[in-house]
Protein backbone atom coordinates (compact mmCIF):
# COMPACT_ATOMS: atom_id res chain seq x y z
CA UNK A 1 212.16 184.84 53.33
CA UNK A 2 211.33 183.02 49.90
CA UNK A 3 214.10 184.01 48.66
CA UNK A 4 216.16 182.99 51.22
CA UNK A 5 214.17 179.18 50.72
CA UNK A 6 214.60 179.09 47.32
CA UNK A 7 217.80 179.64 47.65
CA UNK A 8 218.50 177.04 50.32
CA UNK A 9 216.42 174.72 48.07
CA UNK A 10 218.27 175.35 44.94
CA UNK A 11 221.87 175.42 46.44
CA UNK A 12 222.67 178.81 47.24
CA UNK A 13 221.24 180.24 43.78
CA UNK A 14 218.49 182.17 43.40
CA UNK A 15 216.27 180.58 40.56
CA UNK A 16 216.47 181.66 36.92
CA UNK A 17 212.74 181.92 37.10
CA UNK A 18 213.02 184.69 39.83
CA UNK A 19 215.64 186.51 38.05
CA UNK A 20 213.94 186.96 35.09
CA UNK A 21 210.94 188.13 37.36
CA UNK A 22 212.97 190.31 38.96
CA UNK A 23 214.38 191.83 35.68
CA UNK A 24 211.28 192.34 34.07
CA UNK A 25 209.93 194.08 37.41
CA UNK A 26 212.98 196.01 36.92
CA UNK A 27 212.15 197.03 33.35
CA UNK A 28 208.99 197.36 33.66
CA UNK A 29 209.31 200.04 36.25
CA UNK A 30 211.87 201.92 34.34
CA UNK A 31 209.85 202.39 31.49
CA UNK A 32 206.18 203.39 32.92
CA UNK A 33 204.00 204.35 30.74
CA UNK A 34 204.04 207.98 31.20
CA UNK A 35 207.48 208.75 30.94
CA UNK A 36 207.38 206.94 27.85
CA UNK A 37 204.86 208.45 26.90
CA UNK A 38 206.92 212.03 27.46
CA UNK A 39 209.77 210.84 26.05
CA UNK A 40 208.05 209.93 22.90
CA UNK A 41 206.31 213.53 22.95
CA UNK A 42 209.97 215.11 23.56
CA UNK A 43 211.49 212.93 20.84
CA UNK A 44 208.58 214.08 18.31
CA UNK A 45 208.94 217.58 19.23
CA UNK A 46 212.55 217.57 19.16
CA UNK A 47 213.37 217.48 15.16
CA UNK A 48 210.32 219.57 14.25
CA UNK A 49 211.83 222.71 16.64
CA UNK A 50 215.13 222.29 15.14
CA UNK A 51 214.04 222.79 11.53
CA UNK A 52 211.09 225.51 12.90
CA UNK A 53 213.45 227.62 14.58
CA UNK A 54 215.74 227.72 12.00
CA UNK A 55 212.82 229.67 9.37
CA UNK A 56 212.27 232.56 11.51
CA UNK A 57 214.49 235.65 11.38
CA UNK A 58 211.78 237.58 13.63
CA UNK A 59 208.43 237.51 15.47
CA UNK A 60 206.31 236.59 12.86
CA UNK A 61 209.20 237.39 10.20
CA UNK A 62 210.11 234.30 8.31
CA UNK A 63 213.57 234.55 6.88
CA UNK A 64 215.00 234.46 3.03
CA UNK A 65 216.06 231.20 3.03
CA UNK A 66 213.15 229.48 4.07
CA UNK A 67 210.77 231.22 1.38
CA UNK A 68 213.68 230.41 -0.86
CA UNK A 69 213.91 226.86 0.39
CA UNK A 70 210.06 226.43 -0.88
CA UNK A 71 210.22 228.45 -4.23
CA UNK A 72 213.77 227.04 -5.65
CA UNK A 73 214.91 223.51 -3.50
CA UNK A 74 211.65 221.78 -2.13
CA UNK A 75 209.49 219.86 -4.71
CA UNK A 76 206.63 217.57 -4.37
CA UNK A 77 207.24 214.03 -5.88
CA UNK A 78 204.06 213.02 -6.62
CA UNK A 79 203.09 210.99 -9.65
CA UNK A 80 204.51 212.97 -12.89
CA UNK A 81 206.36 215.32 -10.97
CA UNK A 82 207.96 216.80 -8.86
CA UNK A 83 206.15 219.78 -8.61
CA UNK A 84 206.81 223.09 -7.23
CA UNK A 85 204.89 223.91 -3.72
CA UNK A 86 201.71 226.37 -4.60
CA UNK A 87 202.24 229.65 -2.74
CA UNK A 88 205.96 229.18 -1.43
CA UNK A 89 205.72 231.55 0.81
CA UNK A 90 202.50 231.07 2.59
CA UNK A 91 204.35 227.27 2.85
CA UNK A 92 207.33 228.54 4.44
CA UNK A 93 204.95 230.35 6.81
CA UNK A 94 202.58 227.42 7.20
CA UNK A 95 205.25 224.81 7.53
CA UNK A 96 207.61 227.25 10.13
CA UNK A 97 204.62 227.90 12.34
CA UNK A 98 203.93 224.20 12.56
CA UNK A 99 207.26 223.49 13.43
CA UNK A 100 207.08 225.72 16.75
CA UNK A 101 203.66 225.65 17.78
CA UNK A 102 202.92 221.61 17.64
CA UNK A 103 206.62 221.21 19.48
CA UNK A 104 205.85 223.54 22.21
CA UNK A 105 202.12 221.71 22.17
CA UNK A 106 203.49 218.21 22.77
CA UNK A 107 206.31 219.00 25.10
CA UNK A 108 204.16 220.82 27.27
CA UNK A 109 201.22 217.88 26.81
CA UNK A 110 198.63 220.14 25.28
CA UNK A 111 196.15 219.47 22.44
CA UNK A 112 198.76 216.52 22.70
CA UNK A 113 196.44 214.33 19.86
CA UNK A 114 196.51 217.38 17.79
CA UNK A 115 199.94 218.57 17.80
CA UNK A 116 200.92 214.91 17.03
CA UNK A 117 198.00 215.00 14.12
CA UNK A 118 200.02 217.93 12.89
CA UNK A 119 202.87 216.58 13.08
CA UNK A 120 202.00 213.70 11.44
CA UNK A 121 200.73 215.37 8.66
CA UNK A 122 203.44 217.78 8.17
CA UNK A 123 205.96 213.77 8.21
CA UNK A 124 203.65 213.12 5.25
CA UNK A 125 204.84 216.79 3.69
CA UNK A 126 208.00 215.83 4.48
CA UNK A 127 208.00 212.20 2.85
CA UNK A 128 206.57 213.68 -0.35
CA UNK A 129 209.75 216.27 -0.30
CA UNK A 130 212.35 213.96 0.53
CA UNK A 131 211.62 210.61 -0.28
CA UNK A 132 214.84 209.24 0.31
CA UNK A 133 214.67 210.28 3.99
CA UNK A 134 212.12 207.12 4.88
CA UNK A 135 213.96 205.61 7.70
CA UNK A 136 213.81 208.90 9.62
CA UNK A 137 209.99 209.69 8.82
CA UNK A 138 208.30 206.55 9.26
CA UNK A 139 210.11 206.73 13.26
CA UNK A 140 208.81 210.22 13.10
CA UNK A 141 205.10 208.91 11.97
CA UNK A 142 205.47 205.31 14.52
CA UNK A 143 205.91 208.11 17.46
CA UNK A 144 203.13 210.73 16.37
CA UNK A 145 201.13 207.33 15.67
CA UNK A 146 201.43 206.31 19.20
CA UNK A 147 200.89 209.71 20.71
CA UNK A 148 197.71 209.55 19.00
CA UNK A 149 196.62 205.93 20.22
CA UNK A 150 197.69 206.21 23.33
CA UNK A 151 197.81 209.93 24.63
CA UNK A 152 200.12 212.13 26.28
CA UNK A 153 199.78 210.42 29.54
CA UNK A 154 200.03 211.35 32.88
CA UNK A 155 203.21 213.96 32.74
CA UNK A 156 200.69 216.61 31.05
CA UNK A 157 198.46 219.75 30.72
CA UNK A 158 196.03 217.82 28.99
CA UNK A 159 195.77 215.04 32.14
CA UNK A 160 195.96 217.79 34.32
CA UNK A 161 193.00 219.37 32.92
CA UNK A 162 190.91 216.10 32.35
CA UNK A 163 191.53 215.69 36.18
CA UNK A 164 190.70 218.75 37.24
CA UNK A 165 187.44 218.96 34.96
CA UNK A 166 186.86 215.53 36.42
CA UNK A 167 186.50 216.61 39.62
CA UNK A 168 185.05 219.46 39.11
CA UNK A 169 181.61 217.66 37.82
CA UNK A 170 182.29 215.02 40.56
CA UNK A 171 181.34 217.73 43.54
CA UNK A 172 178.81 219.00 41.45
């Protein structure tokens, strides 16, 4: 019905006004904030798998090349370096575990802060080993930056939980 007067009143076109309104309604319903919020979680998790699953040969058995990858290729460039990682292999370990368990931790919306701490953290490894990869791991740190800040959001364990322990001390 307004519409339809706004058109009559403007000449048979609806108002630029209203379809910019209209757009941004659009928009803004496309990207809620918790499936934003998941895809940001998926995107994070995404990389981090990748390179995980690639370090394992086994349960619990990390393979040759990623020990090797940490005594021979990866050094630290820190200030009068680079430097070879301490204990390669407890690295490869550390750094291979990380890469599955905070993925499957953020993807499922779990410990979702924490994984993305992790994650974060491990960027920061990264940065240090590969400096001239920047433009990937400062998107990687902006995303684990806003899980942090703003959560994992509605599409998760973690709200699941929060709900559920929520109203659990309500009918108390």
């Amino acid at each position: 019905m307004i519409t339809q007067q706004r058109m009559a009143a403007g000449g048979g076109l609806p108002s630029l006004g209203l379809l910019a309104d209209k757009a941004n309604h659009l928009v803004q319903t496309l990207a809620s904030p918790s499936l934003v919020q998941l895809v940001l979680r998926v995107a994070l998790a995404v990389p981090f798998w990748r390179s995980g699953i690639l370090k394992w040969h086994g349960f619990f058995q990390l393979n040759d090349t990623a020990v090797t990858l940490f005594s021979d290729e990866f050094m630290l460039h820190l200030p009068g370096g680079p430097y070879h990682f301490p204990a390669p292999t407890a690295m490869a370990f550390l750094s291979g575990s990380g890469e599955i368990i905070f993925p499957i931790l953020l993807v499922l919306g779990l410990g979702t802060r924490f994984a993305a701490l992790g994650l974060l953290f491990m960027t920061v490894i990264v940065e240090l080993t590969v400096p001239d990869g920047w433009p990937v791991h400062i998107t990687w740190a902006a995303m684990a930056l806003g899980i942090i800040a703003y959560g994992p959001g509605r599409l998760s364990l973690d709200h699941l939980i929060s709900r559920a322990l929520r109203l659990t001390q309500e009918s108390r």
